[in-house]
Protein backbone atom coordinates (compact mmCIF):
# COMPACT_ATOMS: atom_id res chain seq x y z
CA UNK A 1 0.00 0.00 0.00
CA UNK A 2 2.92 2.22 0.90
CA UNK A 3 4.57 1.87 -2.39
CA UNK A 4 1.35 2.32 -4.24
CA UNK A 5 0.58 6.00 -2.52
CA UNK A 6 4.46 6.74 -3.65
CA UNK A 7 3.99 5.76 -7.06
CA UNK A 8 0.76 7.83 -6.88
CA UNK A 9 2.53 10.48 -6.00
CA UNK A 10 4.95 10.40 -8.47
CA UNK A 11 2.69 10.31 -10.89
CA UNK A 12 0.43 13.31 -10.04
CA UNK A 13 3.72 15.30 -9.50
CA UNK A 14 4.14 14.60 -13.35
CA UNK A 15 0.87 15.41 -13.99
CA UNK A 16 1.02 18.61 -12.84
CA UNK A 17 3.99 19.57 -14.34
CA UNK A 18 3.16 18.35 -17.32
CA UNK A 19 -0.28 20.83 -16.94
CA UNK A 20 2.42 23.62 -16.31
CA UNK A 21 4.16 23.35 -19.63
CA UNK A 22 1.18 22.58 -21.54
CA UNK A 23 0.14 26.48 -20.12
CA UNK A 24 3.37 28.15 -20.75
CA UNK A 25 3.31 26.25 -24.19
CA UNK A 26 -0.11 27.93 -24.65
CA UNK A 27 1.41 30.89 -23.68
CA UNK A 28 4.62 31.72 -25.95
CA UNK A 29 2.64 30.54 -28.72
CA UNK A 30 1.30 34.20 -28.40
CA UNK A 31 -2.13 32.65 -29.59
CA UNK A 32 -5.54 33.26 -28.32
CA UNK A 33 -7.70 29.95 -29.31
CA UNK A 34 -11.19 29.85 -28.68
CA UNK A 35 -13.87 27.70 -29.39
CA UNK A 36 -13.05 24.46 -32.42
CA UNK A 37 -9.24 25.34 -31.99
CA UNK A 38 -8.69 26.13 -28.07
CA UNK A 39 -10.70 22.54 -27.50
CA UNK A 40 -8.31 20.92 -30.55
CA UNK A 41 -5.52 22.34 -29.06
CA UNK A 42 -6.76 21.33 -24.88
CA UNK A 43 -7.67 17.45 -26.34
CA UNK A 44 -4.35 17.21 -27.67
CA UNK A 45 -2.83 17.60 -24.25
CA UNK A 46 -5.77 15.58 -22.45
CA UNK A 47 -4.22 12.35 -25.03
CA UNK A 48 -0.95 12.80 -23.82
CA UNK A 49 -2.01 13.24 -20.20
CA UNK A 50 -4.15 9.82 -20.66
CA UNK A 51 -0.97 7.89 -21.90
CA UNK A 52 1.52 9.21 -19.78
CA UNK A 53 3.00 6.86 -16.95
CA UNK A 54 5.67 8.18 -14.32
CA UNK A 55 8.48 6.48 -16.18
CA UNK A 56 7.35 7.82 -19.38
CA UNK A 57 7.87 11.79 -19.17
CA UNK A 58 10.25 13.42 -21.31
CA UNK A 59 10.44 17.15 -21.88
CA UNK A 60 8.01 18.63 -24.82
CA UNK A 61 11.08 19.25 -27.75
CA UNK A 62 11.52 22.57 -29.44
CA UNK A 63 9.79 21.95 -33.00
CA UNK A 64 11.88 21.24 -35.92
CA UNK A 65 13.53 24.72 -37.43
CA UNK A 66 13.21 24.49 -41.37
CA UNK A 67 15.62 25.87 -43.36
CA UNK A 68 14.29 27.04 -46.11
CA UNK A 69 11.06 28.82 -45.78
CA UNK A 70 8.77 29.85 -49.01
CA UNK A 71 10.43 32.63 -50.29
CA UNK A 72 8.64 36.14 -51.59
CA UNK A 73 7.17 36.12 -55.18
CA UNK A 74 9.99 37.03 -57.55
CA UNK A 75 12.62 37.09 -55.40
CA UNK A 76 15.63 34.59 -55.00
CA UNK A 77 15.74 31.65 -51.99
CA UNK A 78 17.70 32.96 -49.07
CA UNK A 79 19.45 29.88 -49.20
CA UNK A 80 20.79 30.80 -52.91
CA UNK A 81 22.09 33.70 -51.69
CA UNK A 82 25.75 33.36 -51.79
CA UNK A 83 26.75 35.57 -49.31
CA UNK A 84 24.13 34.90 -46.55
CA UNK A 85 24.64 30.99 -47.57
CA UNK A 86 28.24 31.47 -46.34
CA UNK A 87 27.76 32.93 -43.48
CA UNK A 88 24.84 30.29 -42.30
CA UNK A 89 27.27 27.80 -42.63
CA UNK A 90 29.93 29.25 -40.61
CA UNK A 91 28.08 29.73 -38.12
CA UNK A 92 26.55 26.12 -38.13
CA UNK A 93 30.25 24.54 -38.49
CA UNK A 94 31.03 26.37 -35.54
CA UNK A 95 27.96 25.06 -33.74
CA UNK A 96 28.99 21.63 -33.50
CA UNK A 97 31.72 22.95 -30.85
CA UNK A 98 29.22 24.78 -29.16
CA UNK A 99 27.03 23.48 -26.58
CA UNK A 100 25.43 26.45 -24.50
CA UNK A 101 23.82 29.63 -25.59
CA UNK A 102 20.61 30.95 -25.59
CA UNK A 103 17.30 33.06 -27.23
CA UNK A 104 16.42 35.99 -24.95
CA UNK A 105 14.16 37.98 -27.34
CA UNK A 106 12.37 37.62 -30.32
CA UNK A 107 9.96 39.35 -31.97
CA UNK A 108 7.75 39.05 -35.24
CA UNK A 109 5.64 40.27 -38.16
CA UNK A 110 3.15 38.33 -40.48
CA UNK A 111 5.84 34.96 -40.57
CA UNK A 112 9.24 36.86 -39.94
CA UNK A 113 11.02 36.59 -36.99
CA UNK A 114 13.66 38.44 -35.67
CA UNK A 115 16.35 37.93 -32.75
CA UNK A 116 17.21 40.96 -31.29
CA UNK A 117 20.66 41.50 -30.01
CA UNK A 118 20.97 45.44 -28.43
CA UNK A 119 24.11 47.50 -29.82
CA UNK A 120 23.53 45.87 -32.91
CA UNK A 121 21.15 48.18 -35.09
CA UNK A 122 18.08 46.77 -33.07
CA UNK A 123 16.40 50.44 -32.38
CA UNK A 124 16.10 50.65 -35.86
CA UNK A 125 14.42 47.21 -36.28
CA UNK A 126 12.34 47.56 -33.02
CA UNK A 127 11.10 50.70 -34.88
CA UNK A 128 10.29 49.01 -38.50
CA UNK A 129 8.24 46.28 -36.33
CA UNK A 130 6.39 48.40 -33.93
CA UNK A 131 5.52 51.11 -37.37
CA UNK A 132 4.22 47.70 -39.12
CA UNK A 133 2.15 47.12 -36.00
CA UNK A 134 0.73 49.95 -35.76
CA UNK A 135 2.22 50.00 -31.62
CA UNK A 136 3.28 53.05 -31.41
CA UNK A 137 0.62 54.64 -29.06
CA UNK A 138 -1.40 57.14 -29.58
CA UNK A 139 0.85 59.05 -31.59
CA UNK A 140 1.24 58.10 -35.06
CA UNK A 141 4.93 58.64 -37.01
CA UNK A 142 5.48 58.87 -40.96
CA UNK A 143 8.00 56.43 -40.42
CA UNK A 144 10.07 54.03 -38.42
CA UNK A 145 12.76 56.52 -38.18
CA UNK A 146 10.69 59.33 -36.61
CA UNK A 147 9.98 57.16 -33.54
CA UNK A 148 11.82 58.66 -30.47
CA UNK A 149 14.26 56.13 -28.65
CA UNK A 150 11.52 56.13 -25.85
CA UNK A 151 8.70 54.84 -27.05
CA UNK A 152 11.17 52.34 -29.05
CA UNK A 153 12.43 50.70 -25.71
CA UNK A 154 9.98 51.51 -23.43
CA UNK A 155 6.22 52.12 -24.94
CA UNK A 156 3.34 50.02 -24.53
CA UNK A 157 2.88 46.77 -26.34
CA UNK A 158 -0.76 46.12 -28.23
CA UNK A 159 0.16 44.25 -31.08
CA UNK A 160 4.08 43.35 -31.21
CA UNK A 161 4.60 40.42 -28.93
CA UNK A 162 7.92 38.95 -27.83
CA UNK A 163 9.38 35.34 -27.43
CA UNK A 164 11.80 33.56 -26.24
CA UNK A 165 13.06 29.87 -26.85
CA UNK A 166 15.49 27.55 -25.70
CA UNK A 167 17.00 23.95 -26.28
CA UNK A 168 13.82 22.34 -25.40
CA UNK A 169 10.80 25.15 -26.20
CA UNK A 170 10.13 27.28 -29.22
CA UNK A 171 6.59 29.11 -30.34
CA UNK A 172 5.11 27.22 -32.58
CA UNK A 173 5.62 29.59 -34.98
CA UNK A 174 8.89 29.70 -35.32
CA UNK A 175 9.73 26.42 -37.52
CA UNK A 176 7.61 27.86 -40.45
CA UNK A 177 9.24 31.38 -39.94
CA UNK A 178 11.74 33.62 -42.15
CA UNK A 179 14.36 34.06 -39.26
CA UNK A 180 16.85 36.81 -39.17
CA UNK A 181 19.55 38.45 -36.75
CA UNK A 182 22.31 41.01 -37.07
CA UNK A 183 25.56 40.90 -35.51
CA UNK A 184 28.63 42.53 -34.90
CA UNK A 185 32.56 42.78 -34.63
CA UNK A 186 32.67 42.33 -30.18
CA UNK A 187 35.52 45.25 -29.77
CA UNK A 188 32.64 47.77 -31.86
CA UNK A 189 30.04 46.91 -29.58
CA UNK A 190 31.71 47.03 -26.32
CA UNK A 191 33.23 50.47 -27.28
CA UNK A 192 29.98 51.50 -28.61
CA UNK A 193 28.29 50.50 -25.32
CA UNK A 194 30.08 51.83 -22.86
CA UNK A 195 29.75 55.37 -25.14
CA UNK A 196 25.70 55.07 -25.34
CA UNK A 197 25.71 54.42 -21.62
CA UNK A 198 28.47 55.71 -19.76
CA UNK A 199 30.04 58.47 -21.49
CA UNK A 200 26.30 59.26 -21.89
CA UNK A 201 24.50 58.94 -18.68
CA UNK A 202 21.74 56.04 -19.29
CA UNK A 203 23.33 53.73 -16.70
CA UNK A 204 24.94 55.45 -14.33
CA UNK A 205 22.13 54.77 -11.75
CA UNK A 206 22.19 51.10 -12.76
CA UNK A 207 25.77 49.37 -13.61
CA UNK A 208 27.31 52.33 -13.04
CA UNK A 209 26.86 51.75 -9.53
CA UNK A 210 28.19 48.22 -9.61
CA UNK A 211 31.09 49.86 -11.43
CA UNK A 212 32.68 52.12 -9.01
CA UNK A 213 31.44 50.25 -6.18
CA UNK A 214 34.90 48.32 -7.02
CA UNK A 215 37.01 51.39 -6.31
CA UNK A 216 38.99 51.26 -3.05
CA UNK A 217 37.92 54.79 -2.35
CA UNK A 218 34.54 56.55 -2.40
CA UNK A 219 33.09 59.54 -2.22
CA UNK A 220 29.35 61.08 -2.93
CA UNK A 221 30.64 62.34 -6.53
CA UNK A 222 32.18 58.90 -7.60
CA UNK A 223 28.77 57.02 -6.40
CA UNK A 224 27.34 59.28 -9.04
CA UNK A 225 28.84 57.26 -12.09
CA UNK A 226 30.13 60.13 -13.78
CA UNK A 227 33.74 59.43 -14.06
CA UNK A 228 34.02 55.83 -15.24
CA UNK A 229 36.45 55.30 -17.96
CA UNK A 230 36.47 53.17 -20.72
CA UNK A 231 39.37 51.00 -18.90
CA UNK A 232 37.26 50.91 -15.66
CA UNK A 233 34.30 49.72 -17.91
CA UNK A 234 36.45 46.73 -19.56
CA UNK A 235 37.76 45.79 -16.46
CA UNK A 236 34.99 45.66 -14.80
CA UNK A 237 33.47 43.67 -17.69
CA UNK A 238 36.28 40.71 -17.80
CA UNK A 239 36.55 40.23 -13.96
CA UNK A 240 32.93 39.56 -13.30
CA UNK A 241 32.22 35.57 -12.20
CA UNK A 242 30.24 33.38 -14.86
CA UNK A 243 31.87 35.27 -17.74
CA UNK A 244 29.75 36.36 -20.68
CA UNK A 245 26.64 34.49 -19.63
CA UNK A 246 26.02 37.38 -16.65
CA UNK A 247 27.06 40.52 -18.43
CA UNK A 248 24.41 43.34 -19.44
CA UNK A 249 22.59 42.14 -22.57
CA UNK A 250 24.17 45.49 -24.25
CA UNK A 251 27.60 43.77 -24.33
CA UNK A 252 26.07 40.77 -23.39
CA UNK A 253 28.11 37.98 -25.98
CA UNK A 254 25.78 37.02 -29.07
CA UNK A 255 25.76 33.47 -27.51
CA UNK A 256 23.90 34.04 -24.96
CA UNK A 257 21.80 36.74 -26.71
CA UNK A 258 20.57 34.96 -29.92
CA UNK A 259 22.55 31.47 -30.19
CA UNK A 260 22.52 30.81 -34.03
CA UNK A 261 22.75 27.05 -33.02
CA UNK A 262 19.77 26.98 -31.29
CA UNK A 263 17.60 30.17 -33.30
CA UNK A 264 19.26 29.03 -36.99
CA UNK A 265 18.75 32.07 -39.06
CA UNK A 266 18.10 32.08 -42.83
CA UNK A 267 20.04 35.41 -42.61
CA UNK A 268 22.75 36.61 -40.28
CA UNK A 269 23.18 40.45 -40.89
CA UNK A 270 25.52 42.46 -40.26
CA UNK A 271 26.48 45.95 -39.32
CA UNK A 272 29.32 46.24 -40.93
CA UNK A 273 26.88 45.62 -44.06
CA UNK A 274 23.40 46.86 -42.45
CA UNK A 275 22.08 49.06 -45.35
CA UNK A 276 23.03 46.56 -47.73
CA UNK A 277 21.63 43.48 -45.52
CA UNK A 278 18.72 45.31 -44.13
CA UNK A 279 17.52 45.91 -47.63
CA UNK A 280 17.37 42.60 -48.38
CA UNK A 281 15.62 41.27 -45.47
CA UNK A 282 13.21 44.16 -45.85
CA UNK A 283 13.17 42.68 -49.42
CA UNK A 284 11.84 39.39 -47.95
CA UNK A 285 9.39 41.07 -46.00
CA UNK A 286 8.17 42.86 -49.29
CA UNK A 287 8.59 46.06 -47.30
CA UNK A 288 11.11 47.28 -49.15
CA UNK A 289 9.34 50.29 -49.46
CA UNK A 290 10.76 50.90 -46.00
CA UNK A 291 13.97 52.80 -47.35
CA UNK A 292 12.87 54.22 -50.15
CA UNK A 293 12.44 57.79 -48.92
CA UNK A 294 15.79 56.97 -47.13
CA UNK A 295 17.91 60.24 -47.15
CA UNK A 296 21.26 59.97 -44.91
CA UNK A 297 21.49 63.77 -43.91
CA UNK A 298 18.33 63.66 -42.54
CA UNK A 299 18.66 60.17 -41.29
CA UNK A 300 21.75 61.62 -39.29
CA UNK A 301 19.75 64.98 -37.74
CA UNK A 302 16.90 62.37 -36.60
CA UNK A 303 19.66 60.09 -34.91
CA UNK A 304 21.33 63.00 -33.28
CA UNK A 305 17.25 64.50 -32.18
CA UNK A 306 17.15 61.47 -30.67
CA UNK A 307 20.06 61.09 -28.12
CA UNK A 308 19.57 64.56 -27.27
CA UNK A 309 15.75 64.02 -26.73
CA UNK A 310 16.50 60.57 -24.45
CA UNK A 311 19.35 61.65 -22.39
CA UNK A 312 17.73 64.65 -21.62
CA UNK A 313 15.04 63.14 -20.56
CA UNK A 314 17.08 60.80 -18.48
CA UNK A 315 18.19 63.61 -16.90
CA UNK A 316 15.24 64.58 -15.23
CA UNK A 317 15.88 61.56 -12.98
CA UNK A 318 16.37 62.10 -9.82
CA UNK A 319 19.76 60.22 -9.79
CA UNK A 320 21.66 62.80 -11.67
CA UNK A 321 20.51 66.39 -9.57
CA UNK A 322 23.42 66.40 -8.16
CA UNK A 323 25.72 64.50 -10.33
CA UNK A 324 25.19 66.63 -13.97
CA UNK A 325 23.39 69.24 -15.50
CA UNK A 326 22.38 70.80 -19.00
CA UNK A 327 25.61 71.88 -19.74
CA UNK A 328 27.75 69.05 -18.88
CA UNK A 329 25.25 66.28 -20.35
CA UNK A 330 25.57 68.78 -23.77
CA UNK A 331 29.56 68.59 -23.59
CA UNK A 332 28.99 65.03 -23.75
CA UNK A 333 26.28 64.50 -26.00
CA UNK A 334 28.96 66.48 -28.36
CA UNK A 335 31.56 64.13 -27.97
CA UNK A 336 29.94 61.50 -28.75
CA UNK A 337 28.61 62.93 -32.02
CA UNK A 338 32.07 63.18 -32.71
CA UNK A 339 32.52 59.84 -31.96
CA UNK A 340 30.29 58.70 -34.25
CA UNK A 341 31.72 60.69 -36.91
CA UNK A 342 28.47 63.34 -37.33
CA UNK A 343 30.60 66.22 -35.76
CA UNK A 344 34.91 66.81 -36.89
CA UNK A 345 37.02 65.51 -33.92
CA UNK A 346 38.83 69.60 -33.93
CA UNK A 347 35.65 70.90 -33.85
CA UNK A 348 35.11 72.87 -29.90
CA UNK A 349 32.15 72.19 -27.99
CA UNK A 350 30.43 76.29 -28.43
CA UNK A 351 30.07 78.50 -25.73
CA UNK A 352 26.49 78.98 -25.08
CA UNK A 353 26.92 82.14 -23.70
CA UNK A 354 25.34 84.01 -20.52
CA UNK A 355 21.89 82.48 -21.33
CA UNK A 356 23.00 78.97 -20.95
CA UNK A 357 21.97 75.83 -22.66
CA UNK A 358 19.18 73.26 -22.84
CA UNK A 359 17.93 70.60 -24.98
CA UNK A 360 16.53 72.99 -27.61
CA UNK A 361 19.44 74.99 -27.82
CA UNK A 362 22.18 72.16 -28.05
CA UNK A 363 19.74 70.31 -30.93
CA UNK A 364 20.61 73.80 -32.70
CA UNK A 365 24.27 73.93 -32.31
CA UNK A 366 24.51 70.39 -33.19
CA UNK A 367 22.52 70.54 -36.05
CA UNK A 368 24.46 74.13 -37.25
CA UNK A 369 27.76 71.53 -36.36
CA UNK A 370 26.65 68.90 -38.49
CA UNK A 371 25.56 71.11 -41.40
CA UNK A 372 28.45 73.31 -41.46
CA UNK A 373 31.21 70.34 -41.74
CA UNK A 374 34.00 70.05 -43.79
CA UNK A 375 33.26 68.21 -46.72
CA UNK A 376 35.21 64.62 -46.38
CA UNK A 377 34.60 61.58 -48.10
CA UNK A 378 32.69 58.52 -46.41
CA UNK A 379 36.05 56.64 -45.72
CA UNK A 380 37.36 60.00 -43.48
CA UNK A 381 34.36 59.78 -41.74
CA UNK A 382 34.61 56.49 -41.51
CA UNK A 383 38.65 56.31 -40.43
CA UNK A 384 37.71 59.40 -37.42
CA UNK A 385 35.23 56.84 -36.16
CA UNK A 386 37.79 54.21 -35.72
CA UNK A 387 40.02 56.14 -34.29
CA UNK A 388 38.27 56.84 -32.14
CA UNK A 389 37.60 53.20 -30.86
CA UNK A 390 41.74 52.43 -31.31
CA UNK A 391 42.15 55.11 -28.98
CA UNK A 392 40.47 54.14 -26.66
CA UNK A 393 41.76 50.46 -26.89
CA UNK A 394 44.96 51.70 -26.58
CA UNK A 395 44.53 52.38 -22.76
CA UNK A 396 43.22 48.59 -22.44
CA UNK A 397 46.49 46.34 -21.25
CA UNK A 398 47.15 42.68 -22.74
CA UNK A 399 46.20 40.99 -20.60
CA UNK A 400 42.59 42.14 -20.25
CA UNK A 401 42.86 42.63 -23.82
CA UNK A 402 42.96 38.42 -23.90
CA UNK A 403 40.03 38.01 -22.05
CA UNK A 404 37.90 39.87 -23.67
CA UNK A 405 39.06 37.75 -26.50
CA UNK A 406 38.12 34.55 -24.31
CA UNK A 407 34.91 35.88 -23.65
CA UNK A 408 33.85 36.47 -26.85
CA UNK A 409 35.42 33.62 -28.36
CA UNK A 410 32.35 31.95 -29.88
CA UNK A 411 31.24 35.38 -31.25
CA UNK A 412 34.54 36.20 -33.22
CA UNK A 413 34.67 32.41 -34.35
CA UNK A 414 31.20 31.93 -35.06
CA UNK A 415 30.53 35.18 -37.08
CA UNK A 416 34.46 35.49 -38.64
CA UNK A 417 35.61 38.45 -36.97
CA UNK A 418 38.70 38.65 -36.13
CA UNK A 419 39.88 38.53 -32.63
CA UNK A 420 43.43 40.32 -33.10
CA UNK A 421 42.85 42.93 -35.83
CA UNK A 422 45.88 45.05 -36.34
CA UNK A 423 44.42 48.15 -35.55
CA UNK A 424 44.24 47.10 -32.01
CA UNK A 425 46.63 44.41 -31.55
CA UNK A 426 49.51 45.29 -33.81
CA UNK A 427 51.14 47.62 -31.65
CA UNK A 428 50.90 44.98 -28.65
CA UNK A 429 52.47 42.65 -30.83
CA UNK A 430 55.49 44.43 -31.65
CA UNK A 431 56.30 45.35 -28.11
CA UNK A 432 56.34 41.42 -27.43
CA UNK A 433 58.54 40.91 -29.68
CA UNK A 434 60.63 44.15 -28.44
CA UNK A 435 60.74 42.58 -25.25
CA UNK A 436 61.71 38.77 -26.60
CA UNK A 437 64.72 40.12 -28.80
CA UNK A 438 66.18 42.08 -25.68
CA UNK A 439 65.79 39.24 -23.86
CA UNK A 440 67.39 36.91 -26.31
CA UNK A 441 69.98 39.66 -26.75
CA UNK A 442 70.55 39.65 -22.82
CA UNK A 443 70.72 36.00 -22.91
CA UNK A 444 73.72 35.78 -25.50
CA UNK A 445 75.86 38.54 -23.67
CA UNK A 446 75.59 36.53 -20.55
């Protein structure tokens, strides 16, 4: 009798859990079923609970991914494409080595999915899905590009759903899906990171704390986040325990953001390539029509509206009233436009004179800035951006400079980047070898 009420109890413990992931099943599907389909869909559950002995259970499997989804009328196979073919299978070789990862966040529209990975173009591709939606409250914008950084992030959800999936759950969906992602080259993001949110001031109330919590010395202006360096930043980001699966999703490794092995994208973008790759996915989505009023000046005055417009608003916080003000969050707000290359590196932050400045008055110095530039080709641009970055590598020491290299290992590998580029590690390279020949030198004379 004993072992009876045991084996009873075993089996309406599996019961039960079983009833538990037949609800969250129901629930990342992101369907609502009434009626013919919700009792299809409950009976189909009841069958399994009716044959199911203790022994018996197994976890329900993530459904089959395909690979080749029907493509658009008149347009060619994403697996023909040569380029996105070659990158797919790259990433899949690489997979075979690879046995963690994960799916935090996916989104979708009509039967296209995509993974979003932060730091990695995804404002712009929150924006295209929430304009397709229709979510963008109860304002509505001409386009995807004229929706403020706020209501991107942060602004009620009607319509666009997200989703998440692991090794053993997927929605439904999912398997019959056109699946895309984006990445990009780990030393861009990490630089560009810790410039959106700590030469900015976004997180300086939230890791920014964590951050110079470390220091040996404190004092009410360093709890305020305001003076963390780029080196601090790195540091801090290579010494925390568990490695890449606990770091902030905005330099959070790929891997653990959007696994390829376990999402398998048709296409794997890039921003090293994002007009060019976001047209074609936008292509596939036959709304190409998307970037066809595209115009990069303007394109650049919306980008720069909308930093000043967020980090302003930030500011109103009540973290920062005695850590910042207009002026300051302006001086940096300016260097970072130079950063990105919208603003010449020579050019001095103006002196906004006995009046002061706010947001409206920096948006028109920035904008006279940006205007008024030296004409240089794309590639100057380009080259003031990356120096940029190099400079501020250049502060970074070896070895922290190698584990950032083993924590982003799979990313580099997986996506072909490469994890000693010359503009970074060439230098460090040559003093090695300095230091080698000296010491072979001292060697011989002794």
């Amino acid at each position: 009798m004993r072992m009876v009420r045991r084996l009873g109890g075993r089996f309406f413990l599996v019961l039960a859990m079983l009833a538990l992931v037949a609800c969250v099943a129901l629930f990342y599907e992101g369907n609502i079923l009434t009626g013919d389909a919700l009792r299809q869909k409950l009976s189909g559950y009841h069958r399994a609970l009716a044959q199911l002995s203790p022994e018996s259970y197994t976890p329900r499997p993530a459904p089959a991914l395909s690979t080749r989804p029907p493509p658009p009328p008149g347009t060619t196979p994403v697996w023909q494409n040569p380029v996105y073919a070659e990158r797919r299978h790259r990433s899949e070789n690489v997979c075979s080595k690879v046995r963690n990862g994960g799916v935090v966040r996916l989104t979708r529209y009509g039967n296209v999915s995509y993974c979003v990975v932060p730091k990695i173009g995804c404002t712009f591709w929150l924006n295209v899905f929430r304009f397709l939606h229709g979510d963008t409250g109860n304002k509505k914008y001409p386009s995807p590009f004229a929706i403020p950084r706020v209501v991107t992030h942060y602004g009620a959800r009607k319509n666009m759903k997200y989703y998440s999936t692991n090794s053993t759950f997927a929605p439904s969906h999912l398997a019959q899906d056109l699946r895309f992602m984006f990445v990009r080259d780990p030393y861009s993001r990490l630089w560009s990171a810790y410039v959106d949110k700590f030469l900015l001031i976004d997180y300086w109330r939230s890791e920014g704390k964590n951050i110079v919590r470390l220091r040996p010395k404190k004092d009410n202006m360093t709890m305020c986040a305001r003076d963390i360096s780029f080196k601090e930043f790195v540091e801090y980001v290579v010494s925390r325990p568990g490695g890449g699966r606990v770091l902030n999703e905005h330099w959070k490794p790929i891997l653990y953001m959007c696994s390829s092995c376990q999402y398998q994208p048709h296409v794997i973008g890039k921003l090293e390539t994002f007009s060019h790759d976001s047209r074609y996915v936008l292509g596939l989505m036959n709304s190409s029509w998307i970037l066809d009023a595209y115009d990069h000046q303007q394109h650049v005055y919306q980008e720069m509206d909308m930093l000043i417009e967020y980090n302003f608003q930030v500011l109103k916080t009540k973290h920062y009233a005695n850590c910042t003000d207009d002026t300051d969050l302006s001086r940096r707000l300016w260097k970072t436009f130079q950063i990105n290359g919208y603003i010449p590196t020579e050019a001095a932050f103006p002196d906004p004179g006995p009046a002061g400045i706010n947001s409206s008055t920096f948006r028109t110095l920035a904008h006279d800035a940006y205007r008024n530039r030296p004409a240089k080709s794309p590639a100057e641009w380009k080259q003031q951006r990356e120096q940029a970055m190099v400079d501020a590598f250049n502060d970074i020491s070896t070895e922290t400079m190698n584990k950032l290299k083993k924590i982003y290992q799979e990313d580099f590998e997986m996506f072909d980047y490469d994890p000693e580029p010359d503009s970074l590690f060439a230098g460090r390279k040559k003093t090695i070898e300095q230091k080698k020949d000296k010491k072979e030198s001292n060697n011989v004379k002794s």
